[in-house]
N, C-alpha and C. Protein backbone atom coordinates (compact mmCIF):
# COMPACT_ATOMS: atom_id res chain seq x y z
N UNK A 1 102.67 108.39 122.06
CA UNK A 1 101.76 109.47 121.78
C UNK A 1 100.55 109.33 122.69
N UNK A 2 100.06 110.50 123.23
CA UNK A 2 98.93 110.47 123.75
C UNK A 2 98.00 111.58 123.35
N UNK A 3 96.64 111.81 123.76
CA UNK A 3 95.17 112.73 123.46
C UNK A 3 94.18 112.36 124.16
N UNK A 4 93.63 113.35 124.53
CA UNK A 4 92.58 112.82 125.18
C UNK A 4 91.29 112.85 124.51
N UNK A 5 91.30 112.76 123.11
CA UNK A 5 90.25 112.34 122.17
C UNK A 5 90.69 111.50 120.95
N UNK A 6 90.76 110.51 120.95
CA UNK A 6 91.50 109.17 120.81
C UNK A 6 91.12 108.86 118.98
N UNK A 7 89.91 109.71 118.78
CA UNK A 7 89.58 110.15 117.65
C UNK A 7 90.23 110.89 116.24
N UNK A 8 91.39 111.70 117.38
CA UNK A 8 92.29 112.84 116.35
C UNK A 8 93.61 111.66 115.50
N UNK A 9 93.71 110.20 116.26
CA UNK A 9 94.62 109.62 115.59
C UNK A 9 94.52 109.09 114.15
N UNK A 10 95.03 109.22 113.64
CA UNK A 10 95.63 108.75 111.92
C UNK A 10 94.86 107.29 111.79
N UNK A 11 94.99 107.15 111.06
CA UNK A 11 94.77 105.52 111.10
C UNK A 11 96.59 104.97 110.51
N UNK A 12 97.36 105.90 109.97
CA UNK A 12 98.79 105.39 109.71
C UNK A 12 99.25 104.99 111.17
N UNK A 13 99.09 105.97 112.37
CA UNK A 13 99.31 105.97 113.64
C UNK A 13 99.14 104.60 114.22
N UNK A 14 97.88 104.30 114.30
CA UNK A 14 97.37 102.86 115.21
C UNK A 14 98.31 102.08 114.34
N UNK A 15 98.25 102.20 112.94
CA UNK A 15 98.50 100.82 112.36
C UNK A 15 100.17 100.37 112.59
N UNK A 16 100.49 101.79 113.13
CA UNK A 16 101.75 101.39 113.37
C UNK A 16 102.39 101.55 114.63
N UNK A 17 101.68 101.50 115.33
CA UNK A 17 101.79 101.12 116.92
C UNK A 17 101.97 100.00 117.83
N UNK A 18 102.15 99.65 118.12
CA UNK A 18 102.67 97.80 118.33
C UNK A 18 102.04 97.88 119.63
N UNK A 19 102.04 99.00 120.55
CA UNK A 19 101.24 99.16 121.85
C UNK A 19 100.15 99.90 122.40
N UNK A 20 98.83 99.79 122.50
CA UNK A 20 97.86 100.66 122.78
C UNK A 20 97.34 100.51 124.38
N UNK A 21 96.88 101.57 125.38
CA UNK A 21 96.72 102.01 125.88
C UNK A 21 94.94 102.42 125.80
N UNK A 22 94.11 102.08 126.04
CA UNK A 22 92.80 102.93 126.04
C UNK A 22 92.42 102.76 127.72
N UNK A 23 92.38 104.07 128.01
CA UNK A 23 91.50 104.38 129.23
C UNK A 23 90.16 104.84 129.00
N UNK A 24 89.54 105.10 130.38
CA UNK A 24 88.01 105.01 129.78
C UNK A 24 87.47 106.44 129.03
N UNK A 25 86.33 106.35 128.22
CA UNK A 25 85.87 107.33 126.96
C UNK A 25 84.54 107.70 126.86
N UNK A 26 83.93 108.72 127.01
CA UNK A 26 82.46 108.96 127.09
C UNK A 26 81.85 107.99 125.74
N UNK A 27 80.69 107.86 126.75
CA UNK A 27 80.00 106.73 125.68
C UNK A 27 79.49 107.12 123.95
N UNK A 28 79.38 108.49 123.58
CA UNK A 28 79.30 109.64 122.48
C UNK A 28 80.13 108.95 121.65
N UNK A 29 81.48 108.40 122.23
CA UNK A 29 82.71 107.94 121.00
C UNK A 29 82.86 106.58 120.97
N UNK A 30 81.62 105.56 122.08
CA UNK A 30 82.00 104.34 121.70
C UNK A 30 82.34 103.75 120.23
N UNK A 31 80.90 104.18 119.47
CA UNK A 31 80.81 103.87 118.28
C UNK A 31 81.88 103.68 117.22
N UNK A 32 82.67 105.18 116.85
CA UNK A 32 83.98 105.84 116.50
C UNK A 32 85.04 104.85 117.04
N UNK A 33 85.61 104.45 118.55
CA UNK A 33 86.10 103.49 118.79
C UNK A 33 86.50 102.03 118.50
N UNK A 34 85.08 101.73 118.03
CA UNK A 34 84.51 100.33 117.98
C UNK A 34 85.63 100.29 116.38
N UNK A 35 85.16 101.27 115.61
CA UNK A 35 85.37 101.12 113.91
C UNK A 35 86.95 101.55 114.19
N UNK A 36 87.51 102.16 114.68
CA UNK A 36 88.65 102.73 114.38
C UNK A 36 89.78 101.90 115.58
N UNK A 37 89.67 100.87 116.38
CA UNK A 37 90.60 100.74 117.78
C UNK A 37 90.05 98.88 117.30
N UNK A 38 88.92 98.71 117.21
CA UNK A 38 88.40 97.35 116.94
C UNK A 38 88.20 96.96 118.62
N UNK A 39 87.23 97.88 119.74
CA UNK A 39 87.15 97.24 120.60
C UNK A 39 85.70 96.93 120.62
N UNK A 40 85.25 96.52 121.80
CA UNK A 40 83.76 96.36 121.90
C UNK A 40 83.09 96.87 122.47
N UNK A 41 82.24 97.60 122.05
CA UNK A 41 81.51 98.73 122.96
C UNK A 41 80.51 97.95 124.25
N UNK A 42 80.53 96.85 124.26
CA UNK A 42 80.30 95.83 125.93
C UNK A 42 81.67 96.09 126.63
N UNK A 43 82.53 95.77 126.30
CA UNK A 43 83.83 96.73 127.18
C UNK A 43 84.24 97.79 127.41
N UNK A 44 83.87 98.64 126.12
CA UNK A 44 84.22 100.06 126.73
C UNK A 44 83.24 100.90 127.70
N UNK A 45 81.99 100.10 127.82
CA UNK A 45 80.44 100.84 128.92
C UNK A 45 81.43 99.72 129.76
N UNK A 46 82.50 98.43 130.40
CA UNK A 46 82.41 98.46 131.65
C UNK A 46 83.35 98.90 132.19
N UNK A 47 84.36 99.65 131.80
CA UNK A 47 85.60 100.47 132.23
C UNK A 47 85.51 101.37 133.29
N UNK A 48 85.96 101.21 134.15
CA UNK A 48 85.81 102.61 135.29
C UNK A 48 87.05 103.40 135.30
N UNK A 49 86.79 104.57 135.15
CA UNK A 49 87.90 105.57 135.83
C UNK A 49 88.46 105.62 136.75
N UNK A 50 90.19 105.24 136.31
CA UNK A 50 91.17 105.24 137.15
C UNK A 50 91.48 104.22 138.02
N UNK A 51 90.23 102.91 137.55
CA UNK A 51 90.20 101.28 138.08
C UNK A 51 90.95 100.33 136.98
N UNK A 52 90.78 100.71 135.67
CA UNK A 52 91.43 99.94 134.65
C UNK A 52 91.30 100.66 133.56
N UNK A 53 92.02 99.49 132.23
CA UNK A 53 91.98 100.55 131.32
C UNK A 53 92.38 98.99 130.25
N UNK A 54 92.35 99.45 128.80
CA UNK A 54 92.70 98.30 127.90
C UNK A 54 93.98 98.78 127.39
N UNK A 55 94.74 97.16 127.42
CA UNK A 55 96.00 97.06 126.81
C UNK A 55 96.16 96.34 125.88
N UNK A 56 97.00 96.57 125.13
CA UNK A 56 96.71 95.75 123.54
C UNK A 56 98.16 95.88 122.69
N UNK A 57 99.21 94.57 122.92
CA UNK A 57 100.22 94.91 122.14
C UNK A 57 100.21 93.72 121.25
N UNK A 58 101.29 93.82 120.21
CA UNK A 58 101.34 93.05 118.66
C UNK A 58 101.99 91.78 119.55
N UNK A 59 102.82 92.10 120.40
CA UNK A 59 103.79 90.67 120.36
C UNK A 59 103.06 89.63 121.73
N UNK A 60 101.71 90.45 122.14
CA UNK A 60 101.16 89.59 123.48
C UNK A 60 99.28 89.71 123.22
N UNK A 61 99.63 87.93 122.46
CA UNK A 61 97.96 88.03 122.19
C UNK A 61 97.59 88.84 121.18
N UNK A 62 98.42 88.82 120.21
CA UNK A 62 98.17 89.40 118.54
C UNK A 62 97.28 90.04 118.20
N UNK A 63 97.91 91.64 119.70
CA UNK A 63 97.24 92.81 119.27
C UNK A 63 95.69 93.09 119.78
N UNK A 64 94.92 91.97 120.42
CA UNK A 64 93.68 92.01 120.79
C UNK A 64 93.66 92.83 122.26
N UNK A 65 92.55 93.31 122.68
CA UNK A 65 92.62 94.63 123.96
C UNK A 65 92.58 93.31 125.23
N UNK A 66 93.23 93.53 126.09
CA UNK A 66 92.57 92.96 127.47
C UNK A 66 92.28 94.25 128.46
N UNK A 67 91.45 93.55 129.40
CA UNK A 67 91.05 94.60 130.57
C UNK A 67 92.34 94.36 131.36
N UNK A 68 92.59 95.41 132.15
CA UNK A 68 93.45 95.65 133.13
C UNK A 68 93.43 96.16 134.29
N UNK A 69 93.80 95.91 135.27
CA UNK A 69 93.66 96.83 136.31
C UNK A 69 94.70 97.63 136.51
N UNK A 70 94.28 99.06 136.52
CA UNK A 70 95.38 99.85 137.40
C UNK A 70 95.88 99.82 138.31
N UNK A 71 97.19 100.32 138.75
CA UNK A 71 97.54 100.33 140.43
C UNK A 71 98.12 101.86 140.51
């Protein structure tokens, strides 16, 4: 599933997602983010567009976001 307001998801959704994906998000929704994704709004202000993005699956590093770089 994807949106480009990361906001419209369920919370049944995330919780049952084993793989997340966050690219970068105007700073307006860090907050919203923070409570609903569990990231840190010190990582989501250093994300650049179309340089990286956070990945976050259940079976690598139990679900916690890492930074990534795009290619």
């Amino acid at each position: 599933m994807a949106t480009q307001n990361p906001l419209n998801f369920d919370e049944d959704i995330l919780l049952n997602s084993a793989s997340k994906m966050i690219f970068s998000v105007e700073p307006v929704i860090y907050k919203n983010m923070v409570r609903s994704f569990g990231v840190d709004a010190k990582v989501l202000s250093s994300m650049r567009p179309r340089v990286n993005c956070l990945f976050s699956t259940k079976t690598n590093g139990n679900g916690g976001y890492k930074l990534v770089q795009r290619i």
